[in-house]
Protein backbone atom coordinates (compact mmCIF):
# COMPACT_ATOMS: atom_id res chain seq x y z
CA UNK A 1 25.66 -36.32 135.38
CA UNK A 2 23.71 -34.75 138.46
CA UNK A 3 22.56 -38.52 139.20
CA UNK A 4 26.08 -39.96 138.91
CA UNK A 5 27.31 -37.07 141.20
CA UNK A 6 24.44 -37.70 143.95
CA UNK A 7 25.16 -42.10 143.61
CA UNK A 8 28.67 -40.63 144.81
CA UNK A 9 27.58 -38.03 147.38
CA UNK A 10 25.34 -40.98 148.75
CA UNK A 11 28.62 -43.07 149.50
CA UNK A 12 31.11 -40.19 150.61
CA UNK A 13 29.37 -36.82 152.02
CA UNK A 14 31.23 -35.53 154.46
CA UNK A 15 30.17 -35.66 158.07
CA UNK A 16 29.43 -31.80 159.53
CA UNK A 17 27.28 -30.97 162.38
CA UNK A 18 25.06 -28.72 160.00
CA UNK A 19 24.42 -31.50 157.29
CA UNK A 20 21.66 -33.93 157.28
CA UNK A 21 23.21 -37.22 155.71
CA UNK A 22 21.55 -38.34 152.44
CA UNK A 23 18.54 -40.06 152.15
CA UNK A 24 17.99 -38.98 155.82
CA UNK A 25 14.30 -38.54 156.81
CA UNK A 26 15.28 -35.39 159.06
CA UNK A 27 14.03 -32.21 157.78
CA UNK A 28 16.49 -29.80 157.36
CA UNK A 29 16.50 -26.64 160.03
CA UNK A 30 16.81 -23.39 158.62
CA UNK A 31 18.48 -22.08 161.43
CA UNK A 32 21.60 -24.18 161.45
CA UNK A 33 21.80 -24.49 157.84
CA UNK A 34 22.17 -20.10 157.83
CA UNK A 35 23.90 -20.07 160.49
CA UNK A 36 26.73 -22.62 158.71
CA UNK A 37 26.30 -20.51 155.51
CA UNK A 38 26.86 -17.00 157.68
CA UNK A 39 30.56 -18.47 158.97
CA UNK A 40 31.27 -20.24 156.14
CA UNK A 41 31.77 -17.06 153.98
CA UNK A 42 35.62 -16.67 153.24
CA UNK A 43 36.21 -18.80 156.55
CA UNK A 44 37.31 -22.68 156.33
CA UNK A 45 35.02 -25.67 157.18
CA UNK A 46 37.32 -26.91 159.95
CA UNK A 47 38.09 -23.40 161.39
CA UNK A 48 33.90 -22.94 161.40
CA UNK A 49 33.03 -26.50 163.53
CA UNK A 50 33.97 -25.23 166.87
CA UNK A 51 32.33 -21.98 166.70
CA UNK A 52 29.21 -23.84 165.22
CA UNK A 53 28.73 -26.20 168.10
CA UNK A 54 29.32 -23.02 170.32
CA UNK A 55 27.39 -21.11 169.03
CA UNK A 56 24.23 -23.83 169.34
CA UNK A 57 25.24 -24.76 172.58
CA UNK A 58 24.49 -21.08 173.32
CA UNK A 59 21.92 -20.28 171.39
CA UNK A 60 19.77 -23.50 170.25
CA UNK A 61 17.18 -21.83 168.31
CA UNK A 62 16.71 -18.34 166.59
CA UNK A 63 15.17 -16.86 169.25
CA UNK A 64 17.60 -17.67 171.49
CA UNK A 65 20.03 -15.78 169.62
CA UNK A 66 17.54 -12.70 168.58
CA UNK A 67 17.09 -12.77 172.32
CA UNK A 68 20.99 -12.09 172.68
CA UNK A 69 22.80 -9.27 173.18
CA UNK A 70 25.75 -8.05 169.91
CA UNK A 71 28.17 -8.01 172.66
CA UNK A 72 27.83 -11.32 173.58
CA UNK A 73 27.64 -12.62 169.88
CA UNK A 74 30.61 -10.86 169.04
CA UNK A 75 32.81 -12.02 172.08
CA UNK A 76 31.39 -15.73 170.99
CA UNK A 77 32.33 -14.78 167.57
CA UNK A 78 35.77 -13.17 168.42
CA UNK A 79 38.38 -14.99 166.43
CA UNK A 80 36.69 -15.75 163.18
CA UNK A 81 37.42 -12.34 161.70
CA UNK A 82 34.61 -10.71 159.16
CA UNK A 83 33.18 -9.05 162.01
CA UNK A 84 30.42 -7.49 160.05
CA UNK A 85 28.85 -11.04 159.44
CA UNK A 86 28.66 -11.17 163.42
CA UNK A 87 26.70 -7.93 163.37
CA UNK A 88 24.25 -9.30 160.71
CA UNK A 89 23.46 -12.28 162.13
CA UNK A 90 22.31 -10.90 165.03
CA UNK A 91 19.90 -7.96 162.92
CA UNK A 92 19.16 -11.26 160.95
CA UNK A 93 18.04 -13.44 164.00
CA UNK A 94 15.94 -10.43 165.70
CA UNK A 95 14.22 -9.29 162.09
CA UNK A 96 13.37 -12.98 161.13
CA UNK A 97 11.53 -13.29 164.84
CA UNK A 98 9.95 -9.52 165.10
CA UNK A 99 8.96 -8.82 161.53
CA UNK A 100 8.67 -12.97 159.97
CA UNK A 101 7.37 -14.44 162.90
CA UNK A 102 10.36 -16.78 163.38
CA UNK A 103 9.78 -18.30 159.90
CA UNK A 104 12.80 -18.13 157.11
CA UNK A 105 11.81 -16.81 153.48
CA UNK A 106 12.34 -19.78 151.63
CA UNK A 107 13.10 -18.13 148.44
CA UNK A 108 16.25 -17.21 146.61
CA UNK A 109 14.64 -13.26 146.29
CA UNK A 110 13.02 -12.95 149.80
CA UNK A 111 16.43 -14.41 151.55
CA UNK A 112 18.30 -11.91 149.66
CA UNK A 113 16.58 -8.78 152.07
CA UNK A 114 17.76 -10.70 155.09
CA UNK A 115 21.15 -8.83 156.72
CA UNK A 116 24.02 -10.31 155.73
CA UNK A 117 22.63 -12.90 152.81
CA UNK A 118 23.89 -12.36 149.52
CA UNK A 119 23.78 -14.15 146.56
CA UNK A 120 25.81 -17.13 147.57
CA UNK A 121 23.92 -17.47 150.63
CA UNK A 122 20.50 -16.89 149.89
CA UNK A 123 21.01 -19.74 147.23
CA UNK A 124 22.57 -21.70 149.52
CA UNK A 125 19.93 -21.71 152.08
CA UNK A 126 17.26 -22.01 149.21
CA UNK A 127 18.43 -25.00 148.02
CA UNK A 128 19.83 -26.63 151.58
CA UNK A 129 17.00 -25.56 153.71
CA UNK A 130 14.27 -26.05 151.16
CA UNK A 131 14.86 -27.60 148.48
CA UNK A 132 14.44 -25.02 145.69
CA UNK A 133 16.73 -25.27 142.52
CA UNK A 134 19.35 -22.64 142.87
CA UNK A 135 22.72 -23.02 142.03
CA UNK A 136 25.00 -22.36 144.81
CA UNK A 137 28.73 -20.78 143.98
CA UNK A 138 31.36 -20.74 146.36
CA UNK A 139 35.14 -21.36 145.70
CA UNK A 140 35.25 -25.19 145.33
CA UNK A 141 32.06 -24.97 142.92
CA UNK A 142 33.84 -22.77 140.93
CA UNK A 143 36.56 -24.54 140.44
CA UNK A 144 35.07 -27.73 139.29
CA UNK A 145 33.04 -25.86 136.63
CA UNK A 146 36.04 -24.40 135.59
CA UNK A 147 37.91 -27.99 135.16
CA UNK A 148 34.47 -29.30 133.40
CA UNK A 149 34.25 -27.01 131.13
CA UNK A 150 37.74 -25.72 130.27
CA UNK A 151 37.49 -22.25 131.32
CA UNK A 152 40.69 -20.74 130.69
CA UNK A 153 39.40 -16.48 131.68
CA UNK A 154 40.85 -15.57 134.40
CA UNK A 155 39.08 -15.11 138.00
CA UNK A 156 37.28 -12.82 138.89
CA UNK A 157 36.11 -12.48 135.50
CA UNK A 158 35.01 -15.78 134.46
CA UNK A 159 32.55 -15.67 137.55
CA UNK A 160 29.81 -15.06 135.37
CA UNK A 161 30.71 -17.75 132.90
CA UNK A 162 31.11 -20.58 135.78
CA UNK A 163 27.40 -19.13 137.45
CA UNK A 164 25.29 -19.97 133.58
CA UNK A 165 27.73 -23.31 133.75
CA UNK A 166 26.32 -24.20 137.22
CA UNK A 167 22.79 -23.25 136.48
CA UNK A 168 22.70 -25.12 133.61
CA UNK A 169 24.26 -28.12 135.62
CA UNK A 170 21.62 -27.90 138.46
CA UNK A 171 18.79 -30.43 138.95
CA UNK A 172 15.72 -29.64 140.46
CA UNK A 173 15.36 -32.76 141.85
CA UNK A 174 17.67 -33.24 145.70
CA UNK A 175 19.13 -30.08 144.47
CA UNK A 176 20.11 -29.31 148.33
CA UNK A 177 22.24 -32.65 148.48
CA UNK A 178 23.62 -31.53 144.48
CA UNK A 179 24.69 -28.23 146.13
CA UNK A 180 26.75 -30.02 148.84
CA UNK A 181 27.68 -32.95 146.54
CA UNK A 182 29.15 -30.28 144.21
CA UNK A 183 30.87 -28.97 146.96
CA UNK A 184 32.47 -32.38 148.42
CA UNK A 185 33.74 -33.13 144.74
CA UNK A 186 35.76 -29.67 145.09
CA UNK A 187 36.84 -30.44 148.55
CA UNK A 188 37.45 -34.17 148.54
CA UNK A 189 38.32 -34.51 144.35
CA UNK A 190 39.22 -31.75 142.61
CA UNK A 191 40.75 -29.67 144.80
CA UNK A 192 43.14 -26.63 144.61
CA UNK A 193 45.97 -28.63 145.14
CA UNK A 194 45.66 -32.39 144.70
CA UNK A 195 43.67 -33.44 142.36
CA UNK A 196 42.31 -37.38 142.61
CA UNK A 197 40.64 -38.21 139.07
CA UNK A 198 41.34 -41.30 137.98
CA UNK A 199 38.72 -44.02 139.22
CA UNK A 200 37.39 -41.95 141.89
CA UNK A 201 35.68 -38.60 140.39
CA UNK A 202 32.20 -39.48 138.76
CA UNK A 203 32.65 -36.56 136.49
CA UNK A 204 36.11 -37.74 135.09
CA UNK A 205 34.61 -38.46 132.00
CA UNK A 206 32.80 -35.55 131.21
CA UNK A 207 35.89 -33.13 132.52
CA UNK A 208 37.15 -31.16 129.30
CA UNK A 209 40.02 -30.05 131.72
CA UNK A 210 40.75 -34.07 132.41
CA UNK A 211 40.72 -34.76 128.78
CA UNK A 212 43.06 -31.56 127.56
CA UNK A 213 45.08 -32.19 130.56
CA UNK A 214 45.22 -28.60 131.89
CA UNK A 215 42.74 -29.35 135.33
CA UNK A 216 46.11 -28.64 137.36
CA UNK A 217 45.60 -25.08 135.67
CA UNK A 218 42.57 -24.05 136.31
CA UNK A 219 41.03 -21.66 137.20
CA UNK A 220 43.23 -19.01 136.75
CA UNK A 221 43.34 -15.74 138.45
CA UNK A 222 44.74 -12.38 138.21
CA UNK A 223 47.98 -11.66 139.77
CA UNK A 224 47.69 -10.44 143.26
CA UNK A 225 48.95 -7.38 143.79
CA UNK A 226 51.15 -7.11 147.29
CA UNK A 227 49.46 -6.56 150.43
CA UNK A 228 50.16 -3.26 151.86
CA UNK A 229 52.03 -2.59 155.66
CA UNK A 230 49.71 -0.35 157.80
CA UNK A 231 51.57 0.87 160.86
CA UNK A 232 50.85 2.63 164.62
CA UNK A 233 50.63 2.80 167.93
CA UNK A 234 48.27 0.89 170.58
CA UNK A 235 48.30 2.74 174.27
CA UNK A 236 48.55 0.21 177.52
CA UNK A 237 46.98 2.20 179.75
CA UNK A 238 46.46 0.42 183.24
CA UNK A 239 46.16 0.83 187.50
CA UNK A 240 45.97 -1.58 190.09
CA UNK A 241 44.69 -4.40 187.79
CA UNK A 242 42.44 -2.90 185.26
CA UNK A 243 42.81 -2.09 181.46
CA UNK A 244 41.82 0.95 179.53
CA UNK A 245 39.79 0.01 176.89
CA UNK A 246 37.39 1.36 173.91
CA UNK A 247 34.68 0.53 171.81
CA UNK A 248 35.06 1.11 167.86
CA UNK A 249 32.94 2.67 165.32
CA UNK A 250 29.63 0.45 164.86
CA UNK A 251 30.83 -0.20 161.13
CA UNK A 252 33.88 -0.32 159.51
CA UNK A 253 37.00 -2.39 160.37
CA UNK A 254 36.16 -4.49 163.32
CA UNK A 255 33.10 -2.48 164.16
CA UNK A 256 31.60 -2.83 167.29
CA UNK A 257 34.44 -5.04 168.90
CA UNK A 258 36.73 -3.77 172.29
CA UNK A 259 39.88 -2.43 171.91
CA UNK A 260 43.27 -1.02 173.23
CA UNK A 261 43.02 2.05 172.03
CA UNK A 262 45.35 3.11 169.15
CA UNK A 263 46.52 5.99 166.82
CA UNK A 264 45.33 5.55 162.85
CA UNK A 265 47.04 2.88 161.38
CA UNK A 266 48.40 4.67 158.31
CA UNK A 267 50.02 3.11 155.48
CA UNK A 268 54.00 3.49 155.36
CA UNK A 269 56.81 2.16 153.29
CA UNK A 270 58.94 1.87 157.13
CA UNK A 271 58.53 2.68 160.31
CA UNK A 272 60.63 5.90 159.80
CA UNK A 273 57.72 7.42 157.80
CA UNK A 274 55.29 7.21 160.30
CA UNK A 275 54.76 10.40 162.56
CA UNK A 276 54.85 9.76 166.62
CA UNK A 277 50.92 9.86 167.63
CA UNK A 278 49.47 12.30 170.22
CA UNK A 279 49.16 11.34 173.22
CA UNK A 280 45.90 10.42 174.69
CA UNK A 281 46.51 10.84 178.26
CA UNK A 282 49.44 13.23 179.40
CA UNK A 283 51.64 11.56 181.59
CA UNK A 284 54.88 9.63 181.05
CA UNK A 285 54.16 6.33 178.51
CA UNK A 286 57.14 4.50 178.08
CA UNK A 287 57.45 2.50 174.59
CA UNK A 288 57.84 -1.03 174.99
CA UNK A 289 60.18 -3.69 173.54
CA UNK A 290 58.98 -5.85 169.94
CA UNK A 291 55.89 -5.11 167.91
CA UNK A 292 52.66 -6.74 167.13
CA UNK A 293 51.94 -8.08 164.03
CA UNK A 294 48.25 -8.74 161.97
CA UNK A 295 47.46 -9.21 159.17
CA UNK A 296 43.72 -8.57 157.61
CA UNK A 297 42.71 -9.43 154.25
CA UNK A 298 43.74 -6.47 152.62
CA UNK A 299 46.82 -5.41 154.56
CA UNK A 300 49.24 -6.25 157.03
CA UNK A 301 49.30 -4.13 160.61
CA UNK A 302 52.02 -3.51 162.76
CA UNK A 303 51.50 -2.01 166.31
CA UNK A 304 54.28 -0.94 168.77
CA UNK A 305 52.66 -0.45 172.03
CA UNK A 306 53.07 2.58 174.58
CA UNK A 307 52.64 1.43 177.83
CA UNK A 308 51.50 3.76 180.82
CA UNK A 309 51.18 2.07 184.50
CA UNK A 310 48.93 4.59 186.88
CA UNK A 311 48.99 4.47 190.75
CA UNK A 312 45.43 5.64 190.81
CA UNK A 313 42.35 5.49 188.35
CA UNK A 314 41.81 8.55 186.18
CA UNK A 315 38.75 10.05 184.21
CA UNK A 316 38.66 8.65 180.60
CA UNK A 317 36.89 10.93 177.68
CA UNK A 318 36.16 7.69 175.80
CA UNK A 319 36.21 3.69 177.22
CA UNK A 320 36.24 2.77 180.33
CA UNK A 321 38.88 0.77 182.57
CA UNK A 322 38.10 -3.02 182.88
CA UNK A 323 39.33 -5.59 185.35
CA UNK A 324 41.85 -8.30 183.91
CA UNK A 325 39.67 -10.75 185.08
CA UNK A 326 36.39 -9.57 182.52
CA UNK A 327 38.66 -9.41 179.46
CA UNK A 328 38.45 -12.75 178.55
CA UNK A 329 34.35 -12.34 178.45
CA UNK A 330 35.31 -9.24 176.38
CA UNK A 331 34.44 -9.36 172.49
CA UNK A 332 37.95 -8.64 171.50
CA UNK A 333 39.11 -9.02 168.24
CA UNK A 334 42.32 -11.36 167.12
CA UNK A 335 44.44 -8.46 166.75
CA UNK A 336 43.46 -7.15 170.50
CA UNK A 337 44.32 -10.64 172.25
CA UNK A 338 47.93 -10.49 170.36
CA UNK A 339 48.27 -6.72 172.25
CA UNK A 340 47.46 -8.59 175.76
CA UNK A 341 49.44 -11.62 175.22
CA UNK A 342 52.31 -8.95 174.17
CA UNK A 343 51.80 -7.16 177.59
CA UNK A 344 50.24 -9.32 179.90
CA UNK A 345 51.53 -12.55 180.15
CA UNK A 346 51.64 -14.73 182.61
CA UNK A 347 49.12 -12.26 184.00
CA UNK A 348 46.26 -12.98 181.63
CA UNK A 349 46.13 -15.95 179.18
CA UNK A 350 43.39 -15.48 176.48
């Protein structure tokens, strides 16, 4: 089965800037191969290309980007959300090149102590970058194990069951190109939505879930339970063409990034329930027309925005007031730019 999957990979892997065709003499590069894996978590290949190529163009090799500073990987990352993985790959890039010597582990184990690898990763780059047998699990991998083998538990709790599936599955022969083949079948095949079987899947006759006709069922998954509405207030402070902004937390919720500063954004059932903030700076902020809306992975936000306009520049406790014309070099996240487009426009376009 692994050789009928990698006679098909041969004919249809999909073209990305971080893959090395099949059968290619190229060696593979560590670097790009992590850095792929690093956006790829919970982000989409075609929503991951652009910031790729960016991020090489800036940064060709991994001491370019140890070299870097957060800010400017963050404000290059700004957009792609999970801005903890942004924050990690830039401890990854400067531990690899002060304590490794520039050189990758090349080992499921040793990959794992690297910032920001976990167990998807770590086998990911294992198998990719060197060619160890580890089997790789990411959405569309699970998925096809669950259609081979008929597995009707629920995710997440069949994870387990799908990992011994693709272990067992995994050759230790090309077992980079099996990871990606794997992969491709889930993408291009059997995938979450259309599936394209007959005549085309080199698997179809070995897929329990083909035979028992229940591969448009699987896998299952819990119910989701509703996201929650998280609500507040974001303060426009500005004079004479500059912006007050702040810097949050190091971790947490887009740690590290700029922002417009903003009360706690607290959980309510309606706006009624939530209490009017206090004021940062005393003078007279006027609230403005509309809201801003967000949403994050585990909740939706929605932001109504004071807005203050000073004839002169005033002492800040916290942040500092920036020029419109540095914002856009600012690492701001999603959420921020949707505040500035809100208030600023035509002024600024981000």
């Amino acid at each position: 089965m692994a050789d009928a999957l990698l006679d098909w990979y041969d004919v249809h892997a999909r073209d990305l800037p971080w893959r090395i065709p099949p059968n290619s003499s190229e060696t593979p590069d560590p670097y790009r191969i992590w850095l792929s894996e690093i956006m790829l978590q919970q982000t989409t290949v075609p929503t991951v290309i652009p910031y790729f190529e960016k991020f090489l163009k800036k940064w060709p090799t991994m001491e370019d980007l140890a070299g870097a500073e957060l800010d400017q990987i963050l404000t290059a990352w700004a957009g792609l959300g999970y801005y903890a993985r942004a924050r990690n790959l830039h401890k990854c890039a400067h531990y690899i090149v002060t304590e490794l010597g520039g050189q990758f582990p090349n080992t499921e184990k040793d990959l794992l102590s690297l910032p920001g690898v976990g167990p998807y990763t770590a086998a990911a780059i294992a198998a990719i970058a060197f060619g160890k047998k580890a089997a790789v699990m990411d959405g569309n991998i699970e998925r096809v194990m669950a259609r081979m083998f008929n597995i009707t538990t629920p995710l997440p709790d069949a994870k387990a069951t799908l990992k011994e599936f693709a272990e067992q599955m995994t050759p230790a022969h090309r077992a980079g190109d099996y990871a990606q083949a794997v992969m491709d079948l889930g993408s291009d095949i059997c995938g979450a939505k259309i599936l394209k079987c007959t005549n085309r899947c080199p698997w179809e006759e070995n897929c329990q879930a083909h035979a028992l006709g229940t591969a448009d069922q699987l896998p299952r998954r819990k119910s989701k339970t509703a996201k929650p509405t998280r609500r507040g207030y974001a303060f426009w402070a500005e004079y004479d063409g500059h912006l007050w902004l702040c810097r949050r937390p190091e971790h947490g919720l887009l740690g590290g990034m700029m922002e417009v500063p903003s009360s706690d954004w607290l959980e309510s059932p309606d706006w009624d329930a939530v209490p009017m903030p206090q004021i940062p700076i005393i003078a007279n902020w006027t609230e403005t027309p509309g809201l801003v809306r967000h949403s994050f992975t585990h909740f939706h936000l929605e932001l109504k925005i004071i807005r203050l306009e000073l004839l002169e520049m005033i002492e800040l406790q916290e942040g500092d007031w920036f020029p419109f014309s540095r914002i856009e070099y600012l690492a701001l996240p999603t959420v921020m730019k949707k505040i500035i487009h809100h208030q600023s426009q035509p002024v600024l376009d981000l």
